[in-house]
N, C-alpha and C. Protein backbone atom coordinates (compact mmCIF):
# COMPACT_ATOMS: atom_id res chain seq x y z
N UNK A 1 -3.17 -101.00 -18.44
CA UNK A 1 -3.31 -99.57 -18.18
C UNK A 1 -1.95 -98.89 -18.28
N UNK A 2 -1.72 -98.08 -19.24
CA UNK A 2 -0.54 -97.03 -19.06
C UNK A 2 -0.12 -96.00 -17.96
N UNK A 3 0.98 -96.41 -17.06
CA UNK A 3 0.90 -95.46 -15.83
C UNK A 3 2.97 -94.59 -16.18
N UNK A 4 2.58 -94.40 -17.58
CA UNK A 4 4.49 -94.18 -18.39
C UNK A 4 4.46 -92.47 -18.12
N UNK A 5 5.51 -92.84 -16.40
CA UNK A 5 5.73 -91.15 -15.99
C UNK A 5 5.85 -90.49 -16.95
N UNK A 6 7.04 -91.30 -17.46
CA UNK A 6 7.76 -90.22 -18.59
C UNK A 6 6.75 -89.43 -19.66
N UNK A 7 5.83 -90.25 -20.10
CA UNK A 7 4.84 -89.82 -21.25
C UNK A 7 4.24 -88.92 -20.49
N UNK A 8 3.57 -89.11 -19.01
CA UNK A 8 2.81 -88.07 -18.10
C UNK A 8 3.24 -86.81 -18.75
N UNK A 9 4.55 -86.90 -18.14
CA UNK A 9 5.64 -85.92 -18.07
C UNK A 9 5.82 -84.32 -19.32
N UNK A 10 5.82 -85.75 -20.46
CA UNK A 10 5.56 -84.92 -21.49
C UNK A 10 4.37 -84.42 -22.47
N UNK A 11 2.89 -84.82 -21.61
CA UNK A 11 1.80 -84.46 -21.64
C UNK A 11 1.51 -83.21 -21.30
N UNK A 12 2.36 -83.32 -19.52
CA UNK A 12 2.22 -81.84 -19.11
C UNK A 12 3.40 -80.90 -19.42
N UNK A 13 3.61 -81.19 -20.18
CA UNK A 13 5.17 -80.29 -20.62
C UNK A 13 4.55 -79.39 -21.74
N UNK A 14 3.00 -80.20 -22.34
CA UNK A 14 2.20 -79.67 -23.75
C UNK A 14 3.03 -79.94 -25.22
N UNK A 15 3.54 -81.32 -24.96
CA UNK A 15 4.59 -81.64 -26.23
C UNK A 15 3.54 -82.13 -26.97
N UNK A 16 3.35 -81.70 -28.19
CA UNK A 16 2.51 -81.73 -29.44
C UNK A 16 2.50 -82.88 -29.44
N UNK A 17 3.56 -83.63 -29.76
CA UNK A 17 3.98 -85.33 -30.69
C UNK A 17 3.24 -85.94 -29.27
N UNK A 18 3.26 -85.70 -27.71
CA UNK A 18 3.29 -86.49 -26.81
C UNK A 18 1.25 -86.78 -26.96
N UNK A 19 0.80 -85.61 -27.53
CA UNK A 19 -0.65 -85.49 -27.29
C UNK A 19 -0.94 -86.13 -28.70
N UNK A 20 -0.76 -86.05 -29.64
CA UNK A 20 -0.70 -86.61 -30.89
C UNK A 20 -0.91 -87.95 -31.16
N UNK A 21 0.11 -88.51 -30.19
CA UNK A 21 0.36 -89.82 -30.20
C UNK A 21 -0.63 -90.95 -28.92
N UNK A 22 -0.68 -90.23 -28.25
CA UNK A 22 -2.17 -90.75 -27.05
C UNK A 22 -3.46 -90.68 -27.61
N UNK A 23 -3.75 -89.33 -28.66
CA UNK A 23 -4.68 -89.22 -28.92
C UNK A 23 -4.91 -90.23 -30.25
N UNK A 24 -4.12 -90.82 -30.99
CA UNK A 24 -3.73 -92.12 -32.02
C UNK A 24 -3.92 -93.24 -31.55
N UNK A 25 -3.89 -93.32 -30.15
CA UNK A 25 -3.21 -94.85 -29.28
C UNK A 25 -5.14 -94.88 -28.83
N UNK A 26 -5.36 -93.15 -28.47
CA UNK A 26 -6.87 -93.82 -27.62
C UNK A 26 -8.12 -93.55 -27.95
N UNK A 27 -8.18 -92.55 -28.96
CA UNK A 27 -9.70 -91.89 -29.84
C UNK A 27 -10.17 -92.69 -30.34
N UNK A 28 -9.89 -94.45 -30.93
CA UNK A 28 -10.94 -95.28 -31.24
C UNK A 28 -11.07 -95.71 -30.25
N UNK A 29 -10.82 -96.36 -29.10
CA UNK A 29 -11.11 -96.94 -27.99
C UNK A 29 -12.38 -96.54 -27.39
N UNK A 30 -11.83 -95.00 -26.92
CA UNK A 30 -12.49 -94.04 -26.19
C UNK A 30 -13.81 -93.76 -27.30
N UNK A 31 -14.11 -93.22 -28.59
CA UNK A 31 -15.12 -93.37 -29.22
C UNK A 31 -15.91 -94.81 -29.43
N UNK A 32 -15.38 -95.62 -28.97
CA UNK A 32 -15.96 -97.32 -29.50
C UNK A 32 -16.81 -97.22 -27.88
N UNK A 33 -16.26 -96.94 -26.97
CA UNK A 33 -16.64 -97.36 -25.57
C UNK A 33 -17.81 -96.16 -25.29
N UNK A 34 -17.81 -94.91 -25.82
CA UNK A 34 -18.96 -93.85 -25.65
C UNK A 34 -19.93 -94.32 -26.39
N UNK A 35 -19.53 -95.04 -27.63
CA UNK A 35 -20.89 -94.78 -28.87
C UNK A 35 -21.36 -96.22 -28.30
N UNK A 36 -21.09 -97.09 -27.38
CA UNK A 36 -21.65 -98.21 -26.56
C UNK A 36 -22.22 -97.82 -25.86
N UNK A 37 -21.98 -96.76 -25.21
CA UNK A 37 -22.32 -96.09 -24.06
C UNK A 37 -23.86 -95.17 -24.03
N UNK A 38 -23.93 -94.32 -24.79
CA UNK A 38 -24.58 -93.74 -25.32
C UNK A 38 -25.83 -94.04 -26.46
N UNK A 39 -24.88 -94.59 -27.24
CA UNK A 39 -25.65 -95.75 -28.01
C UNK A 39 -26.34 -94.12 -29.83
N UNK A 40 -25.31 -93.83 -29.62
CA UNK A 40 -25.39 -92.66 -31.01
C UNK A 40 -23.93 -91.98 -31.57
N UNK A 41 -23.06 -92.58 -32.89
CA UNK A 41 -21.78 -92.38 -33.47
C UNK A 41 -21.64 -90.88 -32.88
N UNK A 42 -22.74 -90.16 -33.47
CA UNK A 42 -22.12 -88.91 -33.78
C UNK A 42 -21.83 -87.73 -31.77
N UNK A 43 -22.70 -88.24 -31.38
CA UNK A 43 -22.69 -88.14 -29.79
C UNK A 43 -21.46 -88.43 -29.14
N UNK A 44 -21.19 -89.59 -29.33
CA UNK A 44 -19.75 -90.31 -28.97
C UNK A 44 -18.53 -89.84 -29.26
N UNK A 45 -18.75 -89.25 -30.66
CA UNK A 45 -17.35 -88.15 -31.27
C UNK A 45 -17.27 -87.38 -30.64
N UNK A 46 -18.57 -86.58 -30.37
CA UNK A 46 -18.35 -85.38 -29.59
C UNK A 46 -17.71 -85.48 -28.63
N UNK A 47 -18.15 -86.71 -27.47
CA UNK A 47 -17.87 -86.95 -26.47
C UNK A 47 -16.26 -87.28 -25.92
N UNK A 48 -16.00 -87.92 -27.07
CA UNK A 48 -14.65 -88.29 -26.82
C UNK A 48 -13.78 -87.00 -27.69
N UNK A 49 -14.23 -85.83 -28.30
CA UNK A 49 -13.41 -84.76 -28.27
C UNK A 49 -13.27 -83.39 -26.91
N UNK A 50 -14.70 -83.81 -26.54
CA UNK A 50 -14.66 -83.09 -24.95
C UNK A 50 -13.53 -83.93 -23.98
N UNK A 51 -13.30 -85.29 -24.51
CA UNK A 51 -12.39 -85.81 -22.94
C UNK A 51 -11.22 -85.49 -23.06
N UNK A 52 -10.82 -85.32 -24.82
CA UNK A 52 -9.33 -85.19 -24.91
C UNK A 52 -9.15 -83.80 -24.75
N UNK A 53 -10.12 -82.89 -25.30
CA UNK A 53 -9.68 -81.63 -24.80
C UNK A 53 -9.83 -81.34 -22.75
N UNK A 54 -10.52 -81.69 -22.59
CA UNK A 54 -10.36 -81.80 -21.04
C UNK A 54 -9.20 -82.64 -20.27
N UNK A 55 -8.61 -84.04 -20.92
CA UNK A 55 -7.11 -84.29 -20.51
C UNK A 55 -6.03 -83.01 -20.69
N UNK A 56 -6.16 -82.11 -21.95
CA UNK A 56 -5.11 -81.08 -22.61
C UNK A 56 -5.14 -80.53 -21.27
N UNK A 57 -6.23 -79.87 -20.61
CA UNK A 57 -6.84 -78.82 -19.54
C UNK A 57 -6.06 -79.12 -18.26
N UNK A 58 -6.45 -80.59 -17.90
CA UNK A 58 -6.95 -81.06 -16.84
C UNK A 58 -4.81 -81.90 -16.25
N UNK A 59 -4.22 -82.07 -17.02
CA UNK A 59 -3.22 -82.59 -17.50
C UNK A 59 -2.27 -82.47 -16.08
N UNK A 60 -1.92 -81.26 -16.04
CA UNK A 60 -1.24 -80.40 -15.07
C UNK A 60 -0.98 -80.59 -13.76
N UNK A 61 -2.85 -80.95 -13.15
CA UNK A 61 -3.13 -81.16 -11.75
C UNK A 61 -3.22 -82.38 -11.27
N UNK A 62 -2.56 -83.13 -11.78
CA UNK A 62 -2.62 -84.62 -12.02
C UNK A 62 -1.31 -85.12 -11.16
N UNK A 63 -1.42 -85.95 -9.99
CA UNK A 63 -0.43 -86.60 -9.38
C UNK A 63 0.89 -87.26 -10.03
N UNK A 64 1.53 -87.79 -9.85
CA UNK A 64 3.00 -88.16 -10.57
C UNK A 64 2.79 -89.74 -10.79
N UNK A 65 2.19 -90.57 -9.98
CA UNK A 65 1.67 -91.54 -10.68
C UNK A 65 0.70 -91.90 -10.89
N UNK A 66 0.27 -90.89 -11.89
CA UNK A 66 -1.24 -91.31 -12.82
C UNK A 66 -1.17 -92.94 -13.30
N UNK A 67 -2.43 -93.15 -13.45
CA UNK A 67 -2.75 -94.10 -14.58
C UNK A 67 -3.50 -93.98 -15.43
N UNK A 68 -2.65 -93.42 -16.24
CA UNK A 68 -3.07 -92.54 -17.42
C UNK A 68 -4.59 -92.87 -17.97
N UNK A 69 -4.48 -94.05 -18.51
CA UNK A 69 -5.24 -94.28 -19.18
C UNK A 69 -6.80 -94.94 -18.73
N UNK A 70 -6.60 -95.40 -17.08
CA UNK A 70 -7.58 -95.22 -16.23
C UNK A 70 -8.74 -93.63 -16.08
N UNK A 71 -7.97 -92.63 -16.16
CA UNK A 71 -7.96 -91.62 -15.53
C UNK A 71 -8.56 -91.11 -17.08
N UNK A 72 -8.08 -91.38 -18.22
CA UNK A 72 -8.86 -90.70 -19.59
C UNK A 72 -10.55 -91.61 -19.54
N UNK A 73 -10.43 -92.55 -19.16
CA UNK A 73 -11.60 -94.03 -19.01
C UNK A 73 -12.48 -92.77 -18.30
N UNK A 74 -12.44 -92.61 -17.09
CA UNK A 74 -12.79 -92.23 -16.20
C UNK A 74 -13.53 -90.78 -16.27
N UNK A 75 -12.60 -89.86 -17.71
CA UNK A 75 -13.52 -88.35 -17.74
C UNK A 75 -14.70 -88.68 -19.07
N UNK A 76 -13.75 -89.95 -19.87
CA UNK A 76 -14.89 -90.12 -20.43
C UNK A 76 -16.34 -90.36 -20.13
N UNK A 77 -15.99 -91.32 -18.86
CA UNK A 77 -17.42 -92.16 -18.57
C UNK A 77 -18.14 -90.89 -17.91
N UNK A 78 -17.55 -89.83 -17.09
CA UNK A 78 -17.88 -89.11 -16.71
C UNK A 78 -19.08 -88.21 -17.87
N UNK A 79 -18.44 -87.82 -18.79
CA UNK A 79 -18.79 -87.11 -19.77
C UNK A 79 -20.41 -87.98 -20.55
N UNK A 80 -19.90 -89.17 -20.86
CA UNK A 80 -21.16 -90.03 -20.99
C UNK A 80 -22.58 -90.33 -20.22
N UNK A 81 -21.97 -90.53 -19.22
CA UNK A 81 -22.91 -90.17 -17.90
C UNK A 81 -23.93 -89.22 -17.82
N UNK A 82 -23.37 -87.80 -17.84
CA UNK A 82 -23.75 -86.98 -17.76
C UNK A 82 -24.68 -86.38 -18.73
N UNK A 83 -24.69 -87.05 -20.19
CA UNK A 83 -24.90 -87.33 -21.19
C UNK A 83 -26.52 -87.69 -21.64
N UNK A 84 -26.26 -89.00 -20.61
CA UNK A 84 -27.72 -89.90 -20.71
C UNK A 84 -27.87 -89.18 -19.30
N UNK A 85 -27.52 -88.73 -18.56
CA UNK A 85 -28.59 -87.95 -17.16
C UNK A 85 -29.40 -86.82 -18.00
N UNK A 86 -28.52 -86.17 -18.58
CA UNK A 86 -29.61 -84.92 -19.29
C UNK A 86 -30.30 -85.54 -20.12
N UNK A 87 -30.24 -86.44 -20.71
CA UNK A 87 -30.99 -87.53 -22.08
C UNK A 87 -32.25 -87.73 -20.93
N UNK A 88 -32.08 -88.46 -19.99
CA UNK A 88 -33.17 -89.06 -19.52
C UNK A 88 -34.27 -87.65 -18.67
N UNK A 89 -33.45 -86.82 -18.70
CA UNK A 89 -34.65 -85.63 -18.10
C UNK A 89 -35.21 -85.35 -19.46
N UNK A 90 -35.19 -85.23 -20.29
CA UNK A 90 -35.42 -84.80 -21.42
C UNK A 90 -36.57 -85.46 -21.95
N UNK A 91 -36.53 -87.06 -22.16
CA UNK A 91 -37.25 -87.51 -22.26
C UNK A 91 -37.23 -89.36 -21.52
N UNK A 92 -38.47 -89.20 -21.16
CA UNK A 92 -38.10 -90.53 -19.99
C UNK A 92 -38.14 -91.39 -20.64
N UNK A 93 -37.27 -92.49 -20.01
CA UNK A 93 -36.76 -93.83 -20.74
C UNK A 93 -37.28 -94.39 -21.87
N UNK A 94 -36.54 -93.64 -22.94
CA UNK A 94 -37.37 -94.05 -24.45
C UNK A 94 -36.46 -94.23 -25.46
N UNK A 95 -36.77 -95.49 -25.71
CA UNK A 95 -35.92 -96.24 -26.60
C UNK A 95 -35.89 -95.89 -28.05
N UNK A 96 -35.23 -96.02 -28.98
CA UNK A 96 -34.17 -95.26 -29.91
C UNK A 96 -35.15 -95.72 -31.00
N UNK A 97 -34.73 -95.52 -32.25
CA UNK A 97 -36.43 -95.80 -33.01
C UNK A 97 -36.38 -96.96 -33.34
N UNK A 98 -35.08 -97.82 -32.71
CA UNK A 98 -35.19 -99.37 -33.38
C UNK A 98 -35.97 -100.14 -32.83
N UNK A 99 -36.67 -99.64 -31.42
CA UNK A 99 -37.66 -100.36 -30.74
C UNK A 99 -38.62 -100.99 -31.42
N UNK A 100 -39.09 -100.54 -32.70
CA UNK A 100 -40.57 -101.08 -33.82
C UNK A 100 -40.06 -101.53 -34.57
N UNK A 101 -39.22 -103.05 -34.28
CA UNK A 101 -38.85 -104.21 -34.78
C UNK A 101 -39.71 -105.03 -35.57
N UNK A 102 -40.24 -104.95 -36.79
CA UNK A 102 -41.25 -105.98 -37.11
C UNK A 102 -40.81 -107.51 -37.07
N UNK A 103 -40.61 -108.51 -36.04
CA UNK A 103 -40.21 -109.95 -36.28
C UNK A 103 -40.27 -110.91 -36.76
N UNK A 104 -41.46 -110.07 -37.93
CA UNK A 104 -41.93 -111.74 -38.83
C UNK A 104 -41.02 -111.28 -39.88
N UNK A 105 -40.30 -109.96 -40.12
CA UNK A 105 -38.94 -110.14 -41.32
C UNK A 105 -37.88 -110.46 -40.49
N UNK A 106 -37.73 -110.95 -39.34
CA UNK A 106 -36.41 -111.76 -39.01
C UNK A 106 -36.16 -112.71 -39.98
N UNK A 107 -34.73 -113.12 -39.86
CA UNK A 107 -34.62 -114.27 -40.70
C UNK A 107 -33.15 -114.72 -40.58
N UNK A 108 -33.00 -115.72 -40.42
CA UNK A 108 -31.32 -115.99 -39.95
C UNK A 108 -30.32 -115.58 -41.28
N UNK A 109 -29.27 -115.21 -40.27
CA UNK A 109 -28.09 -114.72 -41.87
C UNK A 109 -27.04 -113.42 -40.73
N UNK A 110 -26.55 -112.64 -41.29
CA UNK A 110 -25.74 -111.19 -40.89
C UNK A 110 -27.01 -110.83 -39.92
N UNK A 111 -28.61 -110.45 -40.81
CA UNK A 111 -29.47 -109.92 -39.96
C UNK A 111 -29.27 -109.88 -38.80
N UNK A 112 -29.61 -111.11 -38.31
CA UNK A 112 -29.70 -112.07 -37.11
C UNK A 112 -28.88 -111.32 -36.05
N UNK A 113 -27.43 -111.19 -36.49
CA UNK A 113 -26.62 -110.57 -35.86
C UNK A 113 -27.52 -109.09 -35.26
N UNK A 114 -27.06 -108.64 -36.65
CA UNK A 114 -27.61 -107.16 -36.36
C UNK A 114 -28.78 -106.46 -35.24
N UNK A 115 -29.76 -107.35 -35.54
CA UNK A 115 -30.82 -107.80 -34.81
C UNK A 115 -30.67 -107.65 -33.04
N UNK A 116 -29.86 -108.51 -33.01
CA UNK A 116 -29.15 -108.89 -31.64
C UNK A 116 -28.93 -107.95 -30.85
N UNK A 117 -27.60 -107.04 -31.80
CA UNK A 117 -26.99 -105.44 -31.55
C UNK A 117 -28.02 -104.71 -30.75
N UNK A 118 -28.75 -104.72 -31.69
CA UNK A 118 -29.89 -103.52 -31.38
C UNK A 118 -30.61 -103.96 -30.19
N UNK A 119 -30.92 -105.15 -30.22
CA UNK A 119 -31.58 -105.14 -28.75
C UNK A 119 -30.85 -105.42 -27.36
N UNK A 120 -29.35 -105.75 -27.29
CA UNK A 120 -28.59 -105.56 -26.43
C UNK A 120 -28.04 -104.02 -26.29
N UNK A 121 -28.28 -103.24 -27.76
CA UNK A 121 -28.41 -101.69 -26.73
C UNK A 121 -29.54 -101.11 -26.67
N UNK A 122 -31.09 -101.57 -27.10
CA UNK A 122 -32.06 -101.28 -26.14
C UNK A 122 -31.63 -101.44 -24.67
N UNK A 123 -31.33 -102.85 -24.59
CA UNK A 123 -31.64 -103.42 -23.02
C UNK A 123 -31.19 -102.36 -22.02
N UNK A 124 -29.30 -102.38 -22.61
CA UNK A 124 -28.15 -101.30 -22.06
C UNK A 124 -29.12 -99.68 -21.88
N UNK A 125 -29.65 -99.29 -22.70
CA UNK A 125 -30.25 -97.88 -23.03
C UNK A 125 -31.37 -97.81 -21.61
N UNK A 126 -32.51 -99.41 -21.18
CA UNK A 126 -32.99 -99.13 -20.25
C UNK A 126 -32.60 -99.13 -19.16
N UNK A 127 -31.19 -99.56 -18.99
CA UNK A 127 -30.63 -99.58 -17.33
C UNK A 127 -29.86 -98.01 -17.08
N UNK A 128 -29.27 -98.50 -15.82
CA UNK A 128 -28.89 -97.16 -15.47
C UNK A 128 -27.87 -96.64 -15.78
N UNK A 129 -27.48 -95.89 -15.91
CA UNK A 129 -26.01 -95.30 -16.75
C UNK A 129 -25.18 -96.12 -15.72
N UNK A 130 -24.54 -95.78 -14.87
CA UNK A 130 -23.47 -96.45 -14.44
C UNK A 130 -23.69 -98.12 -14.65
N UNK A 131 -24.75 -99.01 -14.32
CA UNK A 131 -24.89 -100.54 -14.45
C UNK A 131 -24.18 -100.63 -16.21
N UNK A 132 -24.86 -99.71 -17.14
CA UNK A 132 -24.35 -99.47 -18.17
C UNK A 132 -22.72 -99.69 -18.74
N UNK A 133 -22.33 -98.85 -18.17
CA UNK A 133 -21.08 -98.28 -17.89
C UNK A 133 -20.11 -99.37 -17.71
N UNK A 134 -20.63 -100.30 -16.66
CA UNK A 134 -19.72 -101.17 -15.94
C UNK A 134 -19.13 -102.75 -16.90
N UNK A 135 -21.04 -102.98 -17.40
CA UNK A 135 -20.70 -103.98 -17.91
C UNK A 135 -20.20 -103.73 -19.43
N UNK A 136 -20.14 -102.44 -20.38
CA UNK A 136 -19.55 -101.90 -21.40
C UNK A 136 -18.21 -101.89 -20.70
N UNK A 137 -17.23 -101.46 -20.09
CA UNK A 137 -16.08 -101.59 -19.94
C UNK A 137 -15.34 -102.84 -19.10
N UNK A 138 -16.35 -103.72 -18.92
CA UNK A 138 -15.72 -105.09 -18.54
C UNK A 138 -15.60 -106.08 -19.23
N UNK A 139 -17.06 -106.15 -20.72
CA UNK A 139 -17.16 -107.14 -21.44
C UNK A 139 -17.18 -106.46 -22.87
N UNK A 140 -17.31 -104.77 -23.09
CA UNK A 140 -16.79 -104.46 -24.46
C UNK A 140 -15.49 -104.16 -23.97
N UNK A 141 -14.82 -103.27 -23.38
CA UNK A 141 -13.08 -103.20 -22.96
C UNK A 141 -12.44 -104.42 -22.47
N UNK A 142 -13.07 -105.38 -21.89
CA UNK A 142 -12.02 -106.20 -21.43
C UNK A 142 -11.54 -105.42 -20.16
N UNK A 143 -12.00 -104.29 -19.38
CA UNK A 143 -10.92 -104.03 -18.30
C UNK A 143 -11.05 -105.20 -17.42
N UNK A 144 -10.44 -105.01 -16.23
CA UNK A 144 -10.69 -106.30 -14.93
C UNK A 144 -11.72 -105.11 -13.75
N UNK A 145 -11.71 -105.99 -13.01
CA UNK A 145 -12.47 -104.92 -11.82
C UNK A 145 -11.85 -104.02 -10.97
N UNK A 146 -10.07 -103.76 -11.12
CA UNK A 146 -9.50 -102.99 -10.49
C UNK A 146 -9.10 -102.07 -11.80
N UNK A 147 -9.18 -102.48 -12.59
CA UNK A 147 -9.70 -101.20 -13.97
C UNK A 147 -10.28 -100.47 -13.73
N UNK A 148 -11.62 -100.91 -13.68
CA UNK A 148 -13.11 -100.08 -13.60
C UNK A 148 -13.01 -99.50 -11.99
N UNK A 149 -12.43 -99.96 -11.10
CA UNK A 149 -12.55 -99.23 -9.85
C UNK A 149 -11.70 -98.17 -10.51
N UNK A 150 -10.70 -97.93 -10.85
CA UNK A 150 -9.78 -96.89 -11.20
C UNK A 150 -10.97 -95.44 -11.93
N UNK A 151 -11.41 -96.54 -13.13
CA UNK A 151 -12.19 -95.55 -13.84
C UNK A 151 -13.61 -94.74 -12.78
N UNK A 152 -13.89 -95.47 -12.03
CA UNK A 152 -15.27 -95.39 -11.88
C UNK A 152 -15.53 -95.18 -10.13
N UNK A 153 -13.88 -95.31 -9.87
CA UNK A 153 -13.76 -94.66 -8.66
C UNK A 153 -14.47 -95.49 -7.57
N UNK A 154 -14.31 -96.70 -7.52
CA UNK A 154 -15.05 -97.31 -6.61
C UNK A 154 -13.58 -98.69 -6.53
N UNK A 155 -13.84 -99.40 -5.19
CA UNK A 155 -12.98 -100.29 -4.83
C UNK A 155 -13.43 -101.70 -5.93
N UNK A 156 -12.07 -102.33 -6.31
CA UNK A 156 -13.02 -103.93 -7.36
C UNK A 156 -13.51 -104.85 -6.63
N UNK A 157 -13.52 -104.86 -5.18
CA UNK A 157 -15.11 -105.46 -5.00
C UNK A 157 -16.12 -104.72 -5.33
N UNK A 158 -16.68 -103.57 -4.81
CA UNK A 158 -17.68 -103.18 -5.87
C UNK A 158 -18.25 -103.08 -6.73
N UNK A 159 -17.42 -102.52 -7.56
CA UNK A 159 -17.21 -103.55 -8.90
C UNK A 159 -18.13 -104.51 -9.23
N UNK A 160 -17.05 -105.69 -8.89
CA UNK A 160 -17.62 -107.23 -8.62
C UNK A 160 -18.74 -107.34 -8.68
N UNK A 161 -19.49 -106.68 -8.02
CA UNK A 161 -20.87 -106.66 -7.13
C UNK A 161 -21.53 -106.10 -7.86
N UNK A 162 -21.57 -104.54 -7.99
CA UNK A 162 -21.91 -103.84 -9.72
C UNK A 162 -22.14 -104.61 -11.00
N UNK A 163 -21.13 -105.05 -11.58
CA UNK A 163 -21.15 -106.16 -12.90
C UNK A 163 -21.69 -107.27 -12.27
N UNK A 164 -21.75 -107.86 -11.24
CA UNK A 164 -22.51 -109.46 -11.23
C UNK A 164 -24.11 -108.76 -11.30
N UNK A 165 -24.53 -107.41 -10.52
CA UNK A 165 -26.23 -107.37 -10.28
C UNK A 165 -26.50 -106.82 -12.09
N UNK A 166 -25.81 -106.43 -12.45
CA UNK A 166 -25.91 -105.56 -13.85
C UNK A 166 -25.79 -107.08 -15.01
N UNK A 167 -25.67 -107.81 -14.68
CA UNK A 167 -25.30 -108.49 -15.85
C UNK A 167 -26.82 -109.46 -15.57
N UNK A 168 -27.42 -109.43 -14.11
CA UNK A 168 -28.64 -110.24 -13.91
C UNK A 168 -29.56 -109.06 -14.47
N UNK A 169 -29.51 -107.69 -14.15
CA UNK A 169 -30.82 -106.52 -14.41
C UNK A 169 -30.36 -106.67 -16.33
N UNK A 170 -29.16 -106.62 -16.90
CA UNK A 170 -29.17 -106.94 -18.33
C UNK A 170 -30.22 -108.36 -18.83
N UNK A 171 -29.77 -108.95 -18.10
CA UNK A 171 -30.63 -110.81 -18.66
C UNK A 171 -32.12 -110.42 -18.78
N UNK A 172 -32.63 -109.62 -17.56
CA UNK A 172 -34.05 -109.43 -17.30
C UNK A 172 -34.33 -108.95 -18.27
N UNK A 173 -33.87 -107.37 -18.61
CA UNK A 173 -34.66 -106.62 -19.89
C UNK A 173 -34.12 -107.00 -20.92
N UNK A 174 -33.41 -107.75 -21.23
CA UNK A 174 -32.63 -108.90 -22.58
C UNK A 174 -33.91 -109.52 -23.22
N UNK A 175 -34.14 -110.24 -21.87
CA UNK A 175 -34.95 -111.77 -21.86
C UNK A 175 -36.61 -110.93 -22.54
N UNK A 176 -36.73 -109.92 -22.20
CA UNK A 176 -38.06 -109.05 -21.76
C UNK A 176 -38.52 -108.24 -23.46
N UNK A 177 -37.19 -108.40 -24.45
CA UNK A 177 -37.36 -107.80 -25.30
C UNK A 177 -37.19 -108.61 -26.46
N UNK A 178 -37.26 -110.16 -26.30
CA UNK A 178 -37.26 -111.05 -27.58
C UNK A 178 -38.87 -111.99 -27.42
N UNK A 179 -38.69 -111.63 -28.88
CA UNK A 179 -40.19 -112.46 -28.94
C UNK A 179 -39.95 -113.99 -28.53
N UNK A 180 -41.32 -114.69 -28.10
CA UNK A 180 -40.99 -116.40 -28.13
C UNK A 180 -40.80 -116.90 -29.24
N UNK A 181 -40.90 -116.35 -30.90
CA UNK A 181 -40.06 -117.56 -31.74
C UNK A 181 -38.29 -117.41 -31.35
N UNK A 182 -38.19 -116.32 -30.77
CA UNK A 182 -36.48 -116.00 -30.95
C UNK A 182 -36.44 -116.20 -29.71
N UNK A 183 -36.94 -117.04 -28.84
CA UNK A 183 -36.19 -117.55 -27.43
C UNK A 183 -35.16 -118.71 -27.63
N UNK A 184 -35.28 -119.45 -28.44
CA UNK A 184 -34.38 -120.33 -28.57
C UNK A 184 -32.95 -119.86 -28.46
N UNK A 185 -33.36 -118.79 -29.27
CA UNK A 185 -31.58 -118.01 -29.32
C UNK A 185 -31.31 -116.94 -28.43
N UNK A 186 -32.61 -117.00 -27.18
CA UNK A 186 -31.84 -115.86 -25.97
C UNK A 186 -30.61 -116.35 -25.81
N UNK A 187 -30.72 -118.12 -24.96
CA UNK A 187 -29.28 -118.36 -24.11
C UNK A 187 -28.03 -118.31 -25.18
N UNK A 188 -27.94 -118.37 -26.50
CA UNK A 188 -26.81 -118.23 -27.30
C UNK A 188 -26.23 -117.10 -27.07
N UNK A 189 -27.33 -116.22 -27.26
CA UNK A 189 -27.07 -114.66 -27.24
C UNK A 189 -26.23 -113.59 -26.02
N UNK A 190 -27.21 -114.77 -25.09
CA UNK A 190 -26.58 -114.31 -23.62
C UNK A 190 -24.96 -114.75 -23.46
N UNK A 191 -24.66 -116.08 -23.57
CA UNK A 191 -23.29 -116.29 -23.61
C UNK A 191 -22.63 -115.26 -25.34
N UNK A 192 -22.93 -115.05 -25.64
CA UNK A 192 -22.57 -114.17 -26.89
C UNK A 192 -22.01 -112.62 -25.80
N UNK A 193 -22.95 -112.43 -25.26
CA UNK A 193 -22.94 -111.19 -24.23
C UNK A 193 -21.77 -111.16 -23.25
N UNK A 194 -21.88 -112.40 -22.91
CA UNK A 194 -21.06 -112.56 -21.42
C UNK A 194 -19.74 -112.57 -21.49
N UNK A 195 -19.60 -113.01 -23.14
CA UNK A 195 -18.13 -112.93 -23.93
C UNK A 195 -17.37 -111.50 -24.22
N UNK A 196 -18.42 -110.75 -23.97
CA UNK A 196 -18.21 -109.24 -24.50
C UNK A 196 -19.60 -108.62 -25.39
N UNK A 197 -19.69 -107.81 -24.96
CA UNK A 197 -20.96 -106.48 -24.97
C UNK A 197 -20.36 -105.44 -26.17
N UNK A 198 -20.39 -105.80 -27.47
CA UNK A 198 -19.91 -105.16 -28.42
C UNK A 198 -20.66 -103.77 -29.28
């Protein structure tokens, strides 16, 4: 996590090169971790141009030792959140049109992969945004659990506790959305998962 006063410094100073260069260092990150999040490219752009223009905004009122890049984590997820809350009033828990999988054209190869994708962000799409949230920035970011407390505003035991029940409510609707010829390859899949949520 970046906590570089000095860069703070010249964030809120509104130095062009200083915003330029954060926004170089973190707009794929921050778009890779929304369009996980969300689970739609063009949504995710948006999303991660609302956070950086809201860091530009937000910049100012910001304590002297930020962590920076906790704290960008954090308006994103916010922004995402808020995202799938209006998504889900809109229309109740309804999965994306990849749900009408025909499985007798499965067939091992790249597919296979692909395959996978899609139903590890069904699964993600039926849980709750934050369970969401947690295990996308622990096993697609790599943060630790005093990361995600930063981002997500909660202590890393919580955390802890968060990602261990989220990674059992993931297995359930995982397990819940592969046919029995493709059980063989749940438990691959699952340690595939546990490695990181891509």
């Amino acid at each position: 996590m970046v906590t570089d006063v000095q860069g703070v410094e010249r964030l809120r100073e509104r130095d062009a090169e200083a915003f330029r260069s954060l926004i170089d260092r973190l707009q794929q990150p921050i778009t890779g971790y929304l369009h996980r999040l969300v689970g739609d490219r063009e949504v995710a752009l948006d999303l991660a141009q609302d956070t950086f223009i809201q860091v530009y905004i937000e910049i100012d009122k910001t304590s002297g030792e930020l962590a920076l890049d906790a704290w960008i984590y954090r308006i994103a997820t916010n922004y995402g959140l808020r995202y799938l809350n209006r998504k889900r009033l809109r229309q109740f828990v309804q999965l994306e049109s990849h749900e009408d999988i025909d499985e007798s054209l499965a067939v091992a190869g790249p597919e296979d992969e692909m395959e996978t994708r899609i139903l590890i962000e069904q699964a993600l799409g039926t849980m709750r945004p934050k369970d969401a949230a947690v295990l996308q920035l622990h096993y697609g970011n790599g943060f630790t659990y005093e990361e995600i407390g930063q981002v997500m505003e909660m202590s890393s035991e919580a955390v802890r506790k968060r990602v261990a029940r989220s990674v059992e409510k993931f297995r359930r609707v995982y397990g819940k959305k592969i046919s029995p010829a493709r059980s063989q390859r749940y438990d691959n899949s699952i340690k595939v998962t546990q490695k990181g949520i891509r």
